[in-house]
C-alpha atoms as a PDB file:
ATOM      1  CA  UNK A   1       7.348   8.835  27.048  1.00  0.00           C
ATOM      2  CA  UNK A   2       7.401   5.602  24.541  1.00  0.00           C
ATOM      3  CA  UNK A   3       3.697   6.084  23.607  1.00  0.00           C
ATOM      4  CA  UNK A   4       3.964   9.764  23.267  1.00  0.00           C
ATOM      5  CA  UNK A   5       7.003   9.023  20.576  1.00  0.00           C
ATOM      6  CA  UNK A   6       5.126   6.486  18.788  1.00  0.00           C
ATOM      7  CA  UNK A   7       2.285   8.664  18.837  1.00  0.00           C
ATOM      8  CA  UNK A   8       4.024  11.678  17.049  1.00  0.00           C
ATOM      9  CA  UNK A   9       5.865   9.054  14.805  1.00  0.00           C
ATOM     10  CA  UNK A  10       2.143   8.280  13.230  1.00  0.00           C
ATOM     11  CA  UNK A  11       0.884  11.444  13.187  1.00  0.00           C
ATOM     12  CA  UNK A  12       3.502  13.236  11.739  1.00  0.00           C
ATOM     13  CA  UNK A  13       7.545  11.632  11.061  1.00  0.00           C
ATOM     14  CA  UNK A  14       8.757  10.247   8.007  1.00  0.00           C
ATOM     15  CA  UNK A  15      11.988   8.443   7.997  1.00  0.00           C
ATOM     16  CA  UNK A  16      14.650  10.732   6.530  1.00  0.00           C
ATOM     17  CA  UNK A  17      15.913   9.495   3.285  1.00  0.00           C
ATOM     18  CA  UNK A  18      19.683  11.104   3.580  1.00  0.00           C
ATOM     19  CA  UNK A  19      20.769   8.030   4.709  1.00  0.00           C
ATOM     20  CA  UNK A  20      21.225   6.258   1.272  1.00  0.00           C
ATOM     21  CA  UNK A  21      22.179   3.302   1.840  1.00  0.00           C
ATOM     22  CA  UNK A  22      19.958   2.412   4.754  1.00  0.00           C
ATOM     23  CA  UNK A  23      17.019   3.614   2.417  1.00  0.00           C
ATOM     24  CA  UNK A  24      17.849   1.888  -0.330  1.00  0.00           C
ATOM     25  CA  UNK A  25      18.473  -1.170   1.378  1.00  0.00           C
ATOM     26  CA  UNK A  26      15.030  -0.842   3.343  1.00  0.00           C
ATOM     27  CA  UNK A  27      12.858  -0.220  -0.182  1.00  0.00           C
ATOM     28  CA  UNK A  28      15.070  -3.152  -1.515  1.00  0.00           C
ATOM     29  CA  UNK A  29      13.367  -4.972   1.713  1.00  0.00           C
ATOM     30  CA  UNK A  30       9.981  -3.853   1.118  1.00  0.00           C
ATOM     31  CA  UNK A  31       9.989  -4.613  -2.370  1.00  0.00           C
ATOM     32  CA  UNK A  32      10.857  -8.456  -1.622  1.00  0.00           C
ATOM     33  CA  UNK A  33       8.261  -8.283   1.114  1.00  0.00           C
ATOM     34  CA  UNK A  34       5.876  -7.031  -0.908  1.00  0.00           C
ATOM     35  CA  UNK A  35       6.636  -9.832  -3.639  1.00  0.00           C
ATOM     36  CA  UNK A  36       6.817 -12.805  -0.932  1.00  0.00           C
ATOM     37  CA  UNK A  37       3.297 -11.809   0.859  1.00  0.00           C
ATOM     38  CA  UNK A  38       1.437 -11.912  -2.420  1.00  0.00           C
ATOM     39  CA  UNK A  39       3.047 -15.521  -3.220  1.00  0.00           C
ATOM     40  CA  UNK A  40       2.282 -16.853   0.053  1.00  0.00           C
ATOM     41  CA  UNK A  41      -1.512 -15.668  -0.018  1.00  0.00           C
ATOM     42  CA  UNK A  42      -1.824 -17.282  -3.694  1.00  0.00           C
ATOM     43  CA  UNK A  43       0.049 -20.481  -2.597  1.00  0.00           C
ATOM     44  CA  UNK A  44      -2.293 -20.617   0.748  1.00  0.00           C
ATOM     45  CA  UNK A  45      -5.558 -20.312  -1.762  1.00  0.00           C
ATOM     46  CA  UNK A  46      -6.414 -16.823  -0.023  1.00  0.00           C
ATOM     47  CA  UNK A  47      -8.695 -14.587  -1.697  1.00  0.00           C
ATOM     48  CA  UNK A  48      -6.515 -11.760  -3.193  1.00  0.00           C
ATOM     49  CA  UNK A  49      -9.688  -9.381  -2.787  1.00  0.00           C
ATOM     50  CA  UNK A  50     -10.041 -10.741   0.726  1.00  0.00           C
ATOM     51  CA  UNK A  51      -6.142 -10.562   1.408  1.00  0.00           C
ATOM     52  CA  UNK A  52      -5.075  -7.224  -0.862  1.00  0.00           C
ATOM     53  CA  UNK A  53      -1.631  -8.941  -0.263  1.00  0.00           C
ATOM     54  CA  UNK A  54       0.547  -6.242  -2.364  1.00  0.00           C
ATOM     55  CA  UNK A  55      -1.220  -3.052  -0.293  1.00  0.00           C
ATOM     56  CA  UNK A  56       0.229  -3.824   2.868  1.00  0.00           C
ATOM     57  CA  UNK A  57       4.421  -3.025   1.906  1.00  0.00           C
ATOM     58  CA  UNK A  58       3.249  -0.274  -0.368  1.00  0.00           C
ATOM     59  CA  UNK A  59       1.321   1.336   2.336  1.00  0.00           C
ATOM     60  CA  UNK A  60       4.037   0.816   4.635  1.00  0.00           C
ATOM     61  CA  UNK A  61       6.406   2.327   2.745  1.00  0.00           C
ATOM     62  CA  UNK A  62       4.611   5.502   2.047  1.00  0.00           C
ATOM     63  CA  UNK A  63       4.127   5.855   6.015  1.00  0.00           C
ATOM     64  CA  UNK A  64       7.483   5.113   6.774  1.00  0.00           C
ATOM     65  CA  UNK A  65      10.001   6.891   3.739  1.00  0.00           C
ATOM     66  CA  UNK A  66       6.731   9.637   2.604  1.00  0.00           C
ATOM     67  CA  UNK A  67       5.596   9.762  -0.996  1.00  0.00           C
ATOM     68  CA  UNK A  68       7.576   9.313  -3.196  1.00  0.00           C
ATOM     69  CA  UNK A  69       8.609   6.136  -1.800  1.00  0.00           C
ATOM     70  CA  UNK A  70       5.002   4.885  -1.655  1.00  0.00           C
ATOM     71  CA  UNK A  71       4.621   6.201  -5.436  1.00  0.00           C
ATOM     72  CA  UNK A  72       8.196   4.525  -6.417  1.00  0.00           C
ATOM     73  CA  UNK A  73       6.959   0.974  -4.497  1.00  0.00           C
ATOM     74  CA  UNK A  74       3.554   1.162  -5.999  1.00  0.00           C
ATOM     75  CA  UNK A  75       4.969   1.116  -9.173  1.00  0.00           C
ATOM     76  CA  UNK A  76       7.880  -0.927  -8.644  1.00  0.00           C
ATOM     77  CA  UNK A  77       5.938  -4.144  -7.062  1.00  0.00           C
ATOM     78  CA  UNK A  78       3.333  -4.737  -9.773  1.00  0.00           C
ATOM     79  CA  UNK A  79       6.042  -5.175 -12.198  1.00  0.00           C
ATOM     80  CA  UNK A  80       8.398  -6.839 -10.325  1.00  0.00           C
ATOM     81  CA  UNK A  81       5.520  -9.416  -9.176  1.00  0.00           C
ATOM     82  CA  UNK A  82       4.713 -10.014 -12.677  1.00  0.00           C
ATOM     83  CA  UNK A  83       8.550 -10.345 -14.234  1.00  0.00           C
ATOM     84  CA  UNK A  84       9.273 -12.817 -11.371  1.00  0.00           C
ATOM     85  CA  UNK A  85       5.690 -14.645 -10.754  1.00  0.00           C
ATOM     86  CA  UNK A  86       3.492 -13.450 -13.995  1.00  0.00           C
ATOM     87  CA  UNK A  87       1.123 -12.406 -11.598  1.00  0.00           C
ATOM     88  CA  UNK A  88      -0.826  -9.643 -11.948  1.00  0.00           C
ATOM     89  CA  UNK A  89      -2.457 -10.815 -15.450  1.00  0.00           C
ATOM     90  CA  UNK A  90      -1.227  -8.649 -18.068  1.00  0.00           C
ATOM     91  CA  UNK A  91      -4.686  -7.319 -18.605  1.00  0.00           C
ATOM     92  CA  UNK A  92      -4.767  -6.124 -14.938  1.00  0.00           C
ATOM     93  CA  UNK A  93      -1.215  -4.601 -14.597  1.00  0.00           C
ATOM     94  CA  UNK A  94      -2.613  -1.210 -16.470  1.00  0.00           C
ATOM     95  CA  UNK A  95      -5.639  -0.529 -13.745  1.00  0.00           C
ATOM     96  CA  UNK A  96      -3.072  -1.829 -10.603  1.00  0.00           C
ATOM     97  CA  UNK A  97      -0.374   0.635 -11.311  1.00  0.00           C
ATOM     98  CA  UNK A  98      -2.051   3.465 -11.604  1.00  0.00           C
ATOM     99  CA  UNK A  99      -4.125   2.560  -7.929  1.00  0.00           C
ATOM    100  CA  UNK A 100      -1.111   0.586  -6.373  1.00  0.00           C
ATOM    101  CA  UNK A 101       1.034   3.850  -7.056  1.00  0.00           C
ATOM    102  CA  UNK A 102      -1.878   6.095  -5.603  1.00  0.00           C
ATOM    103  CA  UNK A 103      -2.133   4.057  -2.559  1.00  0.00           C
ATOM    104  CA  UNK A 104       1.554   4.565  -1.340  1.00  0.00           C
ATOM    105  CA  UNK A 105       1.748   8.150  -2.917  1.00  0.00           C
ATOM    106  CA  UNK A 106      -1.523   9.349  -0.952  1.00  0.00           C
ATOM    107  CA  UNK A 107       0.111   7.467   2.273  1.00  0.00           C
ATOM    108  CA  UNK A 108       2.895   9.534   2.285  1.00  0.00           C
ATOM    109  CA  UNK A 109       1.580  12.752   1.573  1.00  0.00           C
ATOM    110  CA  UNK A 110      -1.845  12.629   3.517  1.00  0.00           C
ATOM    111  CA  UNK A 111       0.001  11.155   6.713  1.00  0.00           C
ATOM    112  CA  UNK A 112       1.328  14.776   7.868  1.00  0.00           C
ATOM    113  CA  UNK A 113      -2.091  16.093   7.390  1.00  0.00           C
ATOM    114  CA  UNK A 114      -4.286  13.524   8.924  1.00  0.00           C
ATOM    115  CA  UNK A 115      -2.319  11.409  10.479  1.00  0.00           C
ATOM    116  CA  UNK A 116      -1.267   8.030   9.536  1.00  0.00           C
ATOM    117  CA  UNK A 117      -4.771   6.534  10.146  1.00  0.00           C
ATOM    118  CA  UNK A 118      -6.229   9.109   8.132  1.00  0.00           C
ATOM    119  CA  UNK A 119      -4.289   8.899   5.524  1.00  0.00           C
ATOM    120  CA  UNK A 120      -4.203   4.915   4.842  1.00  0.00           C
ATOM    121  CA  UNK A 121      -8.005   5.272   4.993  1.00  0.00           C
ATOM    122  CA  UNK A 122      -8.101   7.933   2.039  1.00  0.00           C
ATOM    123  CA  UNK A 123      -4.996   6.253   0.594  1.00  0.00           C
ATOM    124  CA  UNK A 124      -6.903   2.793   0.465  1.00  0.00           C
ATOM    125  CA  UNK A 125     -10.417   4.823  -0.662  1.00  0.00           C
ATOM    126  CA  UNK A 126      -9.031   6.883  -3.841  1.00  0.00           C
ATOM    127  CA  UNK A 127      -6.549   3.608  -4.905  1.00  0.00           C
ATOM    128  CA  UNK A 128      -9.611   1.810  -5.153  1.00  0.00           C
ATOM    129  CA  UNK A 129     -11.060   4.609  -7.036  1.00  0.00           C
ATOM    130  CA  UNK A 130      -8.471   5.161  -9.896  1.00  0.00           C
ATOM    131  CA  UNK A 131      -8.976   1.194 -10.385  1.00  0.00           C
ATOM    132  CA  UNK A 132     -12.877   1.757 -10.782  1.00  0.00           C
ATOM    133  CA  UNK A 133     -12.630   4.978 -12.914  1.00  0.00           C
ATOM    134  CA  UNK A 134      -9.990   3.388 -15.369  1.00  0.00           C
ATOM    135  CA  UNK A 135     -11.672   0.514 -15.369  1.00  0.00           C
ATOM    136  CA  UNK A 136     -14.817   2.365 -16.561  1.00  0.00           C
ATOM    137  CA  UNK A 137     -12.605   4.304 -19.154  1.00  0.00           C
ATOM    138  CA  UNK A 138     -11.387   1.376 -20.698  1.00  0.00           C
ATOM    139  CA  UNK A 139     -14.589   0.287 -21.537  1.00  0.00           C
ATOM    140  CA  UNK A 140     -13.756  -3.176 -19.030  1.00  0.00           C
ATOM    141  CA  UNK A 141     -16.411  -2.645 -16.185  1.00  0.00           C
ATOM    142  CA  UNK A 142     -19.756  -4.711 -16.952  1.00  0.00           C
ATOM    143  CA  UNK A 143     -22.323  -3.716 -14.951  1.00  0.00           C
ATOM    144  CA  UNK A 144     -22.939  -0.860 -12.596  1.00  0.00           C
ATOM    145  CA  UNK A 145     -19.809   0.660 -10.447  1.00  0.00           C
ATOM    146  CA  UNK A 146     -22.019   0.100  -7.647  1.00  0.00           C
ATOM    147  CA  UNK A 147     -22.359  -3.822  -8.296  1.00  0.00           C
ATOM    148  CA  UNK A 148     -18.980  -3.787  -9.363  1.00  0.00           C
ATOM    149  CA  UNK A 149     -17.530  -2.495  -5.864  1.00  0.00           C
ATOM    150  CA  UNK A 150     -20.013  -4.552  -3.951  1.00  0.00           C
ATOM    151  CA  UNK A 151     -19.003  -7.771  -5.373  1.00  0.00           C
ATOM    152  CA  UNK A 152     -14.722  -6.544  -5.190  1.00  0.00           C
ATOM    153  CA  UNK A 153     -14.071  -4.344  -2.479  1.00  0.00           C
ATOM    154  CA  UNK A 154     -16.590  -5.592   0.204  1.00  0.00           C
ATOM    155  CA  UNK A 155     -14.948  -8.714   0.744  1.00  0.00           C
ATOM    156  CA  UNK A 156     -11.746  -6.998   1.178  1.00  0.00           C
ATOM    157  CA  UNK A 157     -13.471  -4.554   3.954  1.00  0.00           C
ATOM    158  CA  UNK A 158     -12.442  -6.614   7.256  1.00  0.00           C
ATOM    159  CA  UNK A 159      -8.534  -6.613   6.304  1.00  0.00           C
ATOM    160  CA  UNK A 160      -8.883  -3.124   4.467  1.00  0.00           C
ATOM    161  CA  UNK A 161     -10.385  -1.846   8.258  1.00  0.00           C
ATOM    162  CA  UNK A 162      -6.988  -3.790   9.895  1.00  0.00           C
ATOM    163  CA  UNK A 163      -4.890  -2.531   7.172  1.00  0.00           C
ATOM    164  CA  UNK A 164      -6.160   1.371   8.657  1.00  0.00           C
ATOM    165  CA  UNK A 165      -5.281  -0.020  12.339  1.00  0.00           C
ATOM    166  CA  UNK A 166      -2.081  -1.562  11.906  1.00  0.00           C
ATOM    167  CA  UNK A 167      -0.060  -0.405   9.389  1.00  0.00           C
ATOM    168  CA  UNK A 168       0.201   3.074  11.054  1.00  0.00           C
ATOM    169  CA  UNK A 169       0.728   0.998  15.116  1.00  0.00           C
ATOM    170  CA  UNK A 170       3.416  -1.127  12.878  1.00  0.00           C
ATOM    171  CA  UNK A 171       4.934   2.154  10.925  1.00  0.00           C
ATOM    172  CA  UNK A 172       5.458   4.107  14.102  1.00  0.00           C
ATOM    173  CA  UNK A 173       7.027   1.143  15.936  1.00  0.00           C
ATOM    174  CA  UNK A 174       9.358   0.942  12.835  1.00  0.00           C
ATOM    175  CA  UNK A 175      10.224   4.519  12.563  1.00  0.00           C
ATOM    176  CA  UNK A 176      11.003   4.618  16.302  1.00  0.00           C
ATOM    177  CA  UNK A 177      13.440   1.716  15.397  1.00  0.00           C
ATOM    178  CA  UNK A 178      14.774   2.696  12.354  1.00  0.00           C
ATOM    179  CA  UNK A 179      15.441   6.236  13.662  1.00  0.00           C
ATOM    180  CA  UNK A 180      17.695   5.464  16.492  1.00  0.00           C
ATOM    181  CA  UNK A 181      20.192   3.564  13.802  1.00  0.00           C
END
């Protein structure tokens, strides 16, 4: 009975979001989630390509609230992380909002259609596509998009393929919890 909920909570549910001030206070979570994993992964020397530490809460929250909380986080967390830390690089915050935003937009809106594991695998792919394509645009990318995704998005691979595995186990565990409230 459990596994059968948890089940239909990643396919298919969204948290509603008629409960104001539970939402609010839960994207007000995220967001400080999302600002503290980053800082921990720079002060622990990890990789940021390796660790993609802002994904994870953005993805999260476009599995758990739908899409236009993942859009509203995406955009929300790159600026907040770079008021409070100055981190992303000013030259980097145009190309991360954009695929940061697409990320937790796609997770939300995919996830009824292809279920959550689906839909943080196309999330993650056309994120990291908008970043390539307005990187190209703006005239930025030196070298070949092939080189250029070989040298940033392979490292990432192992924690973008746990990333597709846990977020939606860890969403439908949260959902299941947050739901009964």
């Amino acid at each position: 009975m459990i596994a059968t909920g948890l089940v239909n909570d990643i396919a298919f549910r969204h948290l509603p979001m008629g409960r104001a001030r539970a939402t609010v206070l839960a994207q007000f979570l995220f967001l400080a989630l999302a600002l503290i994993i980053p800082t921990l992964t720079h002060r622990l020397g990890l990789n940021y390509l390796v660790a993609q530490p802002m994904h994870w809460m953005i993805l999260f929250a476009g599995l758990s609230y739908g899409p236009v909380s993942g859009l509203l986080l995406g955009l929300g967390v790159p600026i907040a992380s770079f008021l409070v830390t100055g981190m992303p690089v000013p030259a980097m915050l145009p190309l991360m909002l954009p695929e940061l935003a697409a990320y937790g937009l796609l997770a939300g809106l995919l996830k009824p259609r292809l279920s959550a594991f689906g839909s943080v695998a196309v999330a993650l792919l056309a994120g990291r596509l908008v970043f390539l394509a307005l990187l190209a645009l703006s005239g930025s990318l030196s070298g070949s998009p092939l080189g250029f995704a070989q040298a940033t998005w392979l490292p990432g691979l192992p924690v973008m393929l746990m990333q597709i595995c846990l977020l939606p186990v860890l969403t439908g565990l949260y959902v299941k919890w947050a739901g009964k409230e």
